[in-house]
PDB file of N, CA and C in Angstrom:
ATOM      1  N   UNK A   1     -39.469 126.128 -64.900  1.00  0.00           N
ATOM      2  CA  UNK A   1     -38.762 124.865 -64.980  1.00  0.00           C
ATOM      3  C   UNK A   1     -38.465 124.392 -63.562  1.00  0.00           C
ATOM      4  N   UNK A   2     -38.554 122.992 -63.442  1.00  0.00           N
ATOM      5  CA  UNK A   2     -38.675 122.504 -61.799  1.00  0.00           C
ATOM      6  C   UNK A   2     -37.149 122.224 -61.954  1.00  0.00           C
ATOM      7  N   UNK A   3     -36.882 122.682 -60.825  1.00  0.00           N
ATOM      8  CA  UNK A   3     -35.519 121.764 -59.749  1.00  0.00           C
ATOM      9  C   UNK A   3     -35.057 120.603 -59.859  1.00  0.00           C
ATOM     10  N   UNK A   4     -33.810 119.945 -60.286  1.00  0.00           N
ATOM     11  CA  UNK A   4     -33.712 118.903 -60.659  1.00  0.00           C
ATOM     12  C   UNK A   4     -32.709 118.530 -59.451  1.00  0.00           C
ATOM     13  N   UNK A   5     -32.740 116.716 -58.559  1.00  0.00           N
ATOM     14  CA  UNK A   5     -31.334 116.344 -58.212  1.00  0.00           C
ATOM     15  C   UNK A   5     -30.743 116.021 -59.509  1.00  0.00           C
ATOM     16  N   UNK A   6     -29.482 116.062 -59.279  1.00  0.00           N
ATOM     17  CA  UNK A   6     -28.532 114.905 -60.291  1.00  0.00           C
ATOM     18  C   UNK A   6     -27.042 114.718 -59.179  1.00  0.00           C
ATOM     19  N   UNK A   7     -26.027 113.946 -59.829  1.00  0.00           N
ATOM     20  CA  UNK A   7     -24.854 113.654 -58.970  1.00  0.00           C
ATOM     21  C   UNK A   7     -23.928 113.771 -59.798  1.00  0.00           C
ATOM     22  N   UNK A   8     -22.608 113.433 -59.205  1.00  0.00           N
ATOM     23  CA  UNK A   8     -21.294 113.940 -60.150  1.00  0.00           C
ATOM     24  C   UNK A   8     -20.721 112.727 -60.464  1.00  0.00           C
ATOM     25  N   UNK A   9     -20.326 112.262 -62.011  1.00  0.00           N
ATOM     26  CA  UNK A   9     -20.061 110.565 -61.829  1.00  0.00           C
ATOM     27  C   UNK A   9     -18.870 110.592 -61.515  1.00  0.00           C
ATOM     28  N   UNK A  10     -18.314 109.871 -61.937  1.00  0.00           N
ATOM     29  CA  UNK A  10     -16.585 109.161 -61.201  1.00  0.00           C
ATOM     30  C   UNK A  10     -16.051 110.167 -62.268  1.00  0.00           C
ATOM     31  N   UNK A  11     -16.346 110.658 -63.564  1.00  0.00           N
ATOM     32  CA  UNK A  11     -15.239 111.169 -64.019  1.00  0.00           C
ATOM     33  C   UNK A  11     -15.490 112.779 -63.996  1.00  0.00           C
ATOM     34  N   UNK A  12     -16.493 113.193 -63.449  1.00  0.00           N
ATOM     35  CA  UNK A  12     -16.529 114.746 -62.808  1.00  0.00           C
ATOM     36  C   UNK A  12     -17.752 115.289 -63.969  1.00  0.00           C
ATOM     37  N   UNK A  13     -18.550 114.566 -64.605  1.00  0.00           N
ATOM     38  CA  UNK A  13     -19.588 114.528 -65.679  1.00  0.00           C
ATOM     39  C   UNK A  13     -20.856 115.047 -64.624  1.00  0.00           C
ATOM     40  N   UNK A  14     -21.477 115.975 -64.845  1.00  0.00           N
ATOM     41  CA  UNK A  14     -23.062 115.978 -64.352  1.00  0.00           C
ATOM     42  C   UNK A  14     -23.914 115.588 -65.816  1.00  0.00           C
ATOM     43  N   UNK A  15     -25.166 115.297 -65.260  1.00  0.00           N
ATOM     44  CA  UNK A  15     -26.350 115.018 -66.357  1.00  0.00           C
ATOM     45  C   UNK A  15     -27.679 116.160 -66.133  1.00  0.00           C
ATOM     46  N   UNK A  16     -27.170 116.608 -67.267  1.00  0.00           N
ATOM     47  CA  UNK A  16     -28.328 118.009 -67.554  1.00  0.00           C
ATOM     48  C   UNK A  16     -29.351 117.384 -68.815  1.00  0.00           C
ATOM     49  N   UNK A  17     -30.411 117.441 -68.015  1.00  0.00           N
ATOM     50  CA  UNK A  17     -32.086 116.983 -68.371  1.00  0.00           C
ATOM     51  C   UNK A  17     -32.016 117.297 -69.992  1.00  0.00           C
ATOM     52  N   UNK A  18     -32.952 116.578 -70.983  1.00  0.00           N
ATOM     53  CA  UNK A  18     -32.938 116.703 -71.929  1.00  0.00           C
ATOM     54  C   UNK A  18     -33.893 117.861 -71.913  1.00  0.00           C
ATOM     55  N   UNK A  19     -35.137 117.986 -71.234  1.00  0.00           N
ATOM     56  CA  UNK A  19     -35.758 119.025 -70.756  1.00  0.00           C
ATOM     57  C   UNK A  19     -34.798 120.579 -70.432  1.00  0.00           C
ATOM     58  N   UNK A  20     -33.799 120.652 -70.230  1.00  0.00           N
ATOM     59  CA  UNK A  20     -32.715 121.730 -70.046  1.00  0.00           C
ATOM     60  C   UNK A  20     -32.731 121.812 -71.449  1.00  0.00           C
ATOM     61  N   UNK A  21     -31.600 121.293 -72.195  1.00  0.00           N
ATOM     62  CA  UNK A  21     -30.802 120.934 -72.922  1.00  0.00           C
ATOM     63  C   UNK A  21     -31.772 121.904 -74.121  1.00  0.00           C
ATOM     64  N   UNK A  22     -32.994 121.178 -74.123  1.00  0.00           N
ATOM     65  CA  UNK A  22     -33.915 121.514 -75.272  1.00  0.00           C
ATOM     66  C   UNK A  22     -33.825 123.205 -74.966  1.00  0.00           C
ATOM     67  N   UNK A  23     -34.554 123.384 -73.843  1.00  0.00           N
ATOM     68  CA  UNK A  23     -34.981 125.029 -73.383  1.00  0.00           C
ATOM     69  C   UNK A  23     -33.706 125.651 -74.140  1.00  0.00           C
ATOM     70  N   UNK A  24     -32.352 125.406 -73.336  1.00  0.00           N
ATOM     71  CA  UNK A  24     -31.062 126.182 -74.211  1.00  0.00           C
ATOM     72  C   UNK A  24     -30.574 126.049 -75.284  1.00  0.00           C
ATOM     73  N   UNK A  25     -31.377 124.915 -76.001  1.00  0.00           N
ATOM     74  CA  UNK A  25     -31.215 124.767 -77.486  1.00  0.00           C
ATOM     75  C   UNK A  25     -29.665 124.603 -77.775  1.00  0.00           C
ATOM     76  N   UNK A  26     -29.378 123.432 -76.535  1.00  0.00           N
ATOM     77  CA  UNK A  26     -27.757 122.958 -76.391  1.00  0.00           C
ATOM     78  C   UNK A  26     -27.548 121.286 -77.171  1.00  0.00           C
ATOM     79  N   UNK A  27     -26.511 121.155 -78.180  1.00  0.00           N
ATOM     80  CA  UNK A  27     -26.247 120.272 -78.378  1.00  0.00           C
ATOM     81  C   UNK A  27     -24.656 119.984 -78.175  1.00  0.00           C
ATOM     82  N   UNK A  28     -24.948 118.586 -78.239  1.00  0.00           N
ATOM     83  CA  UNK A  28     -23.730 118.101 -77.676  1.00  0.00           C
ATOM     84  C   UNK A  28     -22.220 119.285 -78.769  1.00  0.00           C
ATOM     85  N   UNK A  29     -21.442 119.311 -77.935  1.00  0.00           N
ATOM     86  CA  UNK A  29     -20.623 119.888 -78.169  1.00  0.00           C
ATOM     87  C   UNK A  29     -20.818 121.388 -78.379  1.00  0.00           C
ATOM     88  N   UNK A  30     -21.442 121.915 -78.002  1.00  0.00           N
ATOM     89  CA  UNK A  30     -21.435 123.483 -77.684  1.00  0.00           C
ATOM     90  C   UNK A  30     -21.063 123.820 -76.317  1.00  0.00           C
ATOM     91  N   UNK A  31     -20.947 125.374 -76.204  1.00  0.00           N
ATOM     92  CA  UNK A  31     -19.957 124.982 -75.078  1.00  0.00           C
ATOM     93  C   UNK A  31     -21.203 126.050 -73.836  1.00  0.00           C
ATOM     94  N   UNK A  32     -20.251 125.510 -72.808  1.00  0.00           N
ATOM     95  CA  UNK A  32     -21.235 126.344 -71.261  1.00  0.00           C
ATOM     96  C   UNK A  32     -20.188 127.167 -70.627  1.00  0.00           C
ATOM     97  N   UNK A  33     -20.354 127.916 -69.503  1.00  0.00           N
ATOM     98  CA  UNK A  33     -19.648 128.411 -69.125  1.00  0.00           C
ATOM     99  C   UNK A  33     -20.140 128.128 -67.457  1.00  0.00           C
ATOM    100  N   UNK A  34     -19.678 127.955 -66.724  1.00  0.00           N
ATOM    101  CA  UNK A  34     -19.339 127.392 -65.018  1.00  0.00           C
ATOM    102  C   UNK A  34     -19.120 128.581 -64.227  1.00  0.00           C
ATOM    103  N   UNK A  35     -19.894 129.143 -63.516  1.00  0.00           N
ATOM    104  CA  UNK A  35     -18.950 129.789 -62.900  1.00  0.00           C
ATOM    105  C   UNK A  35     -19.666 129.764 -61.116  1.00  0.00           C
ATOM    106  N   UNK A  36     -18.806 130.261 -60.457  1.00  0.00           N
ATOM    107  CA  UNK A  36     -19.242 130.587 -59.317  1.00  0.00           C
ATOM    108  C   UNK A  36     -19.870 131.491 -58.813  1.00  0.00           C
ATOM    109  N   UNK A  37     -21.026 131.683 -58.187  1.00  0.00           N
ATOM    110  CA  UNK A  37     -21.543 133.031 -57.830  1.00  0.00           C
ATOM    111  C   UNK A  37     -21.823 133.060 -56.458  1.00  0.00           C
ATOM    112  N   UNK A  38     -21.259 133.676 -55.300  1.00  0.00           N
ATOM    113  CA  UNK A  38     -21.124 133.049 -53.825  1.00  0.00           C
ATOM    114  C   UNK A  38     -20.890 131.743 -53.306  1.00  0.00           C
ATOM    115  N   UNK A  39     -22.104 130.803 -53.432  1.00  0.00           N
ATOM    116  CA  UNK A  39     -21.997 129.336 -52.684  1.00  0.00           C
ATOM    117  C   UNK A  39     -22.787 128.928 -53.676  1.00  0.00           C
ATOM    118  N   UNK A  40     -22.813 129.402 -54.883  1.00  0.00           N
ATOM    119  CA  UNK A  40     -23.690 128.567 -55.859  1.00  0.00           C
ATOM    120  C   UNK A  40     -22.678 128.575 -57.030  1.00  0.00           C
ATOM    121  N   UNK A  41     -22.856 127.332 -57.992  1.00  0.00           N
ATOM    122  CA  UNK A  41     -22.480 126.940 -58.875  1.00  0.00           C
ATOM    123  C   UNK A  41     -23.538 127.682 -59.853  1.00  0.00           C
ATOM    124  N   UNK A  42     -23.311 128.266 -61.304  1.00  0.00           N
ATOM    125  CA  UNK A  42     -24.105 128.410 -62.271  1.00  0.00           C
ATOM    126  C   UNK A  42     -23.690 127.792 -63.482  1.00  0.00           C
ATOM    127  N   UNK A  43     -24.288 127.498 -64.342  1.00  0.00           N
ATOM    128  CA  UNK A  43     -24.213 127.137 -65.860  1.00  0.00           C
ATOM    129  C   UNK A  43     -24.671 127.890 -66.525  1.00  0.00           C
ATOM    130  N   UNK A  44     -24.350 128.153 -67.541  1.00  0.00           N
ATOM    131  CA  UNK A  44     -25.174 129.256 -67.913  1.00  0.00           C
ATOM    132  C   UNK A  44     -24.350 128.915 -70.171  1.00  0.00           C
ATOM    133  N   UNK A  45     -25.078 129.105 -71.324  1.00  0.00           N
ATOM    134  CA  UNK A  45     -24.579 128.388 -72.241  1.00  0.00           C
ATOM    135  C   UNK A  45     -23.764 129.571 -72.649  1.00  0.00           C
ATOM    136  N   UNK A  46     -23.009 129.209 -73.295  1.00  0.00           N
ATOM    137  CA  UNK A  46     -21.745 130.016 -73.958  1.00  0.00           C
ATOM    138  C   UNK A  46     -22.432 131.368 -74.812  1.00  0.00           C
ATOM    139  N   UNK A  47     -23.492 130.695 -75.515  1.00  0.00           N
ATOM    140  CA  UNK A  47     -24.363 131.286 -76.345  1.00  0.00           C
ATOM    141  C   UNK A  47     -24.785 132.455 -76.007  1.00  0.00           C
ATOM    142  N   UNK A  48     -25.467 132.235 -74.515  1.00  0.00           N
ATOM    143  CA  UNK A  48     -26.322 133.318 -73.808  1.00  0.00           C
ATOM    144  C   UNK A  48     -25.297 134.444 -73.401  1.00  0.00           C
ATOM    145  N   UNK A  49     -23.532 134.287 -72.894  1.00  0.00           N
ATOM    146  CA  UNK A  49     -22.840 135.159 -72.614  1.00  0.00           C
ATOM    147  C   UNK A  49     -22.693 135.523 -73.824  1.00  0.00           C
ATOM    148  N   UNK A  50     -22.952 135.248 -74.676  1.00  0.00           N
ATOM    149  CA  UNK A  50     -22.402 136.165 -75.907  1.00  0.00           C
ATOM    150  C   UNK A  50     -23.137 136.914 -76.497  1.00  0.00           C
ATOM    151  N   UNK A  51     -24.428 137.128 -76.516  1.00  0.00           N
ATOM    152  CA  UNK A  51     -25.289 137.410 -76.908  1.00  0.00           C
ATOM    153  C   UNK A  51     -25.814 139.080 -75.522  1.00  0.00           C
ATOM    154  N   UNK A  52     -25.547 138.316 -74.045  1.00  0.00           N
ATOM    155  CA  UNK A  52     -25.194 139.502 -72.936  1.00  0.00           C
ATOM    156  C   UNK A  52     -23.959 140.201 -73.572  1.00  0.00           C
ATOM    157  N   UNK A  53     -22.588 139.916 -73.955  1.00  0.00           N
ATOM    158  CA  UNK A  53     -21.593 140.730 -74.348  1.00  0.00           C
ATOM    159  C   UNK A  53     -21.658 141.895 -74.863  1.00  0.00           C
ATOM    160  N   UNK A  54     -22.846 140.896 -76.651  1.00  0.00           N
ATOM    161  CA  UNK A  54     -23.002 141.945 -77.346  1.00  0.00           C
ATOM    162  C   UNK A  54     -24.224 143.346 -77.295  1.00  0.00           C
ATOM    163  N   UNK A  55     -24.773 142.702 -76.238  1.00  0.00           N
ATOM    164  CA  UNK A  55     -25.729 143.910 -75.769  1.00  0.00           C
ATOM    165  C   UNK A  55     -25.267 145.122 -75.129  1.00  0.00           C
ATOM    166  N   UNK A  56     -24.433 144.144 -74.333  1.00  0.00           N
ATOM    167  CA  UNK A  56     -23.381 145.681 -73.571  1.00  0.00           C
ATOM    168  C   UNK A  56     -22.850 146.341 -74.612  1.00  0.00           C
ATOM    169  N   UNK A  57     -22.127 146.008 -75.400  1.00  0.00           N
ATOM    170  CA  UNK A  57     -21.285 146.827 -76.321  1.00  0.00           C
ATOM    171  C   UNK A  57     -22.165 147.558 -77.141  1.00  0.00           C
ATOM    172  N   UNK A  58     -23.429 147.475 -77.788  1.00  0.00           N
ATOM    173  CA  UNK A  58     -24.472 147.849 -78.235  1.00  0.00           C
ATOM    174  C   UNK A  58     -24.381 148.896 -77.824  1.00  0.00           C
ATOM    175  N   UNK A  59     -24.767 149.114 -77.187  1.00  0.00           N
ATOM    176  CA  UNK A  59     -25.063 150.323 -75.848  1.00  0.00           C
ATOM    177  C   UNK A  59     -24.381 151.252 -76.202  1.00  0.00           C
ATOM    178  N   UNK A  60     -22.865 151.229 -76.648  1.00  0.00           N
ATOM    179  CA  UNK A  60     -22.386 152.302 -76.758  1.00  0.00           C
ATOM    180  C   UNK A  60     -21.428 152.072 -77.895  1.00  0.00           C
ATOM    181  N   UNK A  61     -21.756 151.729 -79.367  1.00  0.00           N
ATOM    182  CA  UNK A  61     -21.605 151.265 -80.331  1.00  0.00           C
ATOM    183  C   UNK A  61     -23.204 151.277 -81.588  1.00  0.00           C
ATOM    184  N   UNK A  62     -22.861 152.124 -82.402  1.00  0.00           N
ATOM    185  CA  UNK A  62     -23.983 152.249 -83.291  1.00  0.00           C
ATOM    186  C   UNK A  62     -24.129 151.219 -83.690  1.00  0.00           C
ATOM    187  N   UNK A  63     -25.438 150.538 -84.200  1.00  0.00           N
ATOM    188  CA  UNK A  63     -25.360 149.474 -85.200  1.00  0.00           C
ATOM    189  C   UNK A  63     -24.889 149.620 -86.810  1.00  0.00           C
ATOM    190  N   UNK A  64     -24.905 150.570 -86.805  1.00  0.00           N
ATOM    191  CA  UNK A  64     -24.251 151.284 -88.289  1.00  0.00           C
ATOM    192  C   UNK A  64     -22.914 150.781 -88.126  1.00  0.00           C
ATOM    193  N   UNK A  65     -21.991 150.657 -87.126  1.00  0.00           N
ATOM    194  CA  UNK A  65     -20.408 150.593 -87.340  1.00  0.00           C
ATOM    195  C   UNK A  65     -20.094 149.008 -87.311  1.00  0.00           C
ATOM    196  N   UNK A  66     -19.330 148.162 -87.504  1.00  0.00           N
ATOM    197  CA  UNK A  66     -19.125 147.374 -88.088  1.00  0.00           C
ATOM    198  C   UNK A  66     -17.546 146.975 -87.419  1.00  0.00           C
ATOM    199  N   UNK A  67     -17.411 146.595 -86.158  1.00  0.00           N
ATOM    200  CA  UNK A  67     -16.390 146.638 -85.214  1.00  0.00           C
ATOM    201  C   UNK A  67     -15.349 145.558 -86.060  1.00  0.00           C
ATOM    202  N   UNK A  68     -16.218 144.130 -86.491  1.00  0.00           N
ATOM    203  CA  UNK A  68     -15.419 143.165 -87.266  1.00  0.00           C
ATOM    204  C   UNK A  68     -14.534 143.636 -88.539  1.00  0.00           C
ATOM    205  N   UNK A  69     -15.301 144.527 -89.027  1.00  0.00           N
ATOM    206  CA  UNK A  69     -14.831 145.244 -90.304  1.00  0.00           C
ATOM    207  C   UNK A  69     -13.446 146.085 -90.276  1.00  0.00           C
ATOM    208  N   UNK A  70     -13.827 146.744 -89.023  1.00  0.00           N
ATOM    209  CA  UNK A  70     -12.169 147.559 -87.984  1.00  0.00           C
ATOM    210  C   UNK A  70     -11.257 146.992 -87.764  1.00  0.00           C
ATOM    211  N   UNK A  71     -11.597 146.435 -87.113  1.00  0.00           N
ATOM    212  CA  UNK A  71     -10.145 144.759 -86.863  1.00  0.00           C
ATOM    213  C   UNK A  71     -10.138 144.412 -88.184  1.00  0.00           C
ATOM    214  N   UNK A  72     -10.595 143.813 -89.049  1.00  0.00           N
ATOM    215  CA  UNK A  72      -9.904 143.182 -90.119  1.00  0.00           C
ATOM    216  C   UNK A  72      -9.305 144.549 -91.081  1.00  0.00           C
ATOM    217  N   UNK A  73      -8.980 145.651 -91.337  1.00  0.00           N
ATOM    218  CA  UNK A  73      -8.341 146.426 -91.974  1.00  0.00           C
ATOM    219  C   UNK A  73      -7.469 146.744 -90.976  1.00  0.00           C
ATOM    220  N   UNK A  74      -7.675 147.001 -89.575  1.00  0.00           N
ATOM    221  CA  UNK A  74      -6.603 147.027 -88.932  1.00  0.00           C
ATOM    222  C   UNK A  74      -5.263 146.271 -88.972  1.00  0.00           C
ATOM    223  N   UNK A  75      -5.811 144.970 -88.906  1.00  0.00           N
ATOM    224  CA  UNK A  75      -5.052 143.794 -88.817  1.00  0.00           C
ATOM    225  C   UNK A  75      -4.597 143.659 -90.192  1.00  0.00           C
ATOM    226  N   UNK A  76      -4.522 143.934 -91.300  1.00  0.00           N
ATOM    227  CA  UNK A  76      -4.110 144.167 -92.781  1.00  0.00           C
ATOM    228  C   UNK A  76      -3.129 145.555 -92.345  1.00  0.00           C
ATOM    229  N   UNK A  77      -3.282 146.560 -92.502  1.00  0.00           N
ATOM    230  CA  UNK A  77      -2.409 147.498 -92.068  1.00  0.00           C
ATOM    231  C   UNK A  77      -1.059 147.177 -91.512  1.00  0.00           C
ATOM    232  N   UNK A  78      -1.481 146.314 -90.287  1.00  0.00           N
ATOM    233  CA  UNK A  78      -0.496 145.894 -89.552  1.00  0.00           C
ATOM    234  C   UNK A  78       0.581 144.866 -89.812  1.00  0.00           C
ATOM    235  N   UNK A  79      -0.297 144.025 -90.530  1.00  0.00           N
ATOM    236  CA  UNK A  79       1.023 143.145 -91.434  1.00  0.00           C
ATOM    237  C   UNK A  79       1.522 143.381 -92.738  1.00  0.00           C
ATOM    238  N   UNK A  80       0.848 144.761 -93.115  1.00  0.00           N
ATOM    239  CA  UNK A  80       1.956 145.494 -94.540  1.00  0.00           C
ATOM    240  C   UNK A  80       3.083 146.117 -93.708  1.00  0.00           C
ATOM    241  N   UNK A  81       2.785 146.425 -93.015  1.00  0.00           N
ATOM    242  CA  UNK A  81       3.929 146.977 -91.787  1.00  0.00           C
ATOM    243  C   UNK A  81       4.975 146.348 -91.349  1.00  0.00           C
ATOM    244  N   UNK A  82       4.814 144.968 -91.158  1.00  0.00           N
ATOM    245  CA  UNK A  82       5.871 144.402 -90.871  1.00  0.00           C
ATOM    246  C   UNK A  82       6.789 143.807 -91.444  1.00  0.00           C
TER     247      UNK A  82
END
């Protein structure tokens, strides 16, 4: 994918290529994440960190176990409790 200019408008908006947009399979209202990495700005889609998250945790988490399933009996437990 080529290098794009773009500029920042008056209300702090950049314009990311429909050519982007498509590749990350971003529609309006999904979200990105900004961050800084030395002297560079990145974008990067909400989607893609989550999807890195769940790989890490993978790693050392069977796919057999069912982490959502833990928290929600946890979280039941916890409010017979109170």
């Amino acid at each position: 994918m080529q290098e794009i200019k773009t500029v920042i408008d008056d209300t702090g908006s950049i314009f990311l290529p429909a050519e982007y947009r498509k590749f990350f399979d971003l529609k309006p209202g999904d979200g990105i994440v900004i961050k800084l990495d030395r002297e560079e700005i990145r974008i990067v889609p909400l989607k893609k960190n989550i999807r890195r998250a769940q790989g890490l945790v993978r790693k050392y988490i069977p796919a057999s176990r069912k982490l959502v399933d833990e928290l929600i009996k946890e979280r039941r437990r916890e409010s017979k409790n109170e």
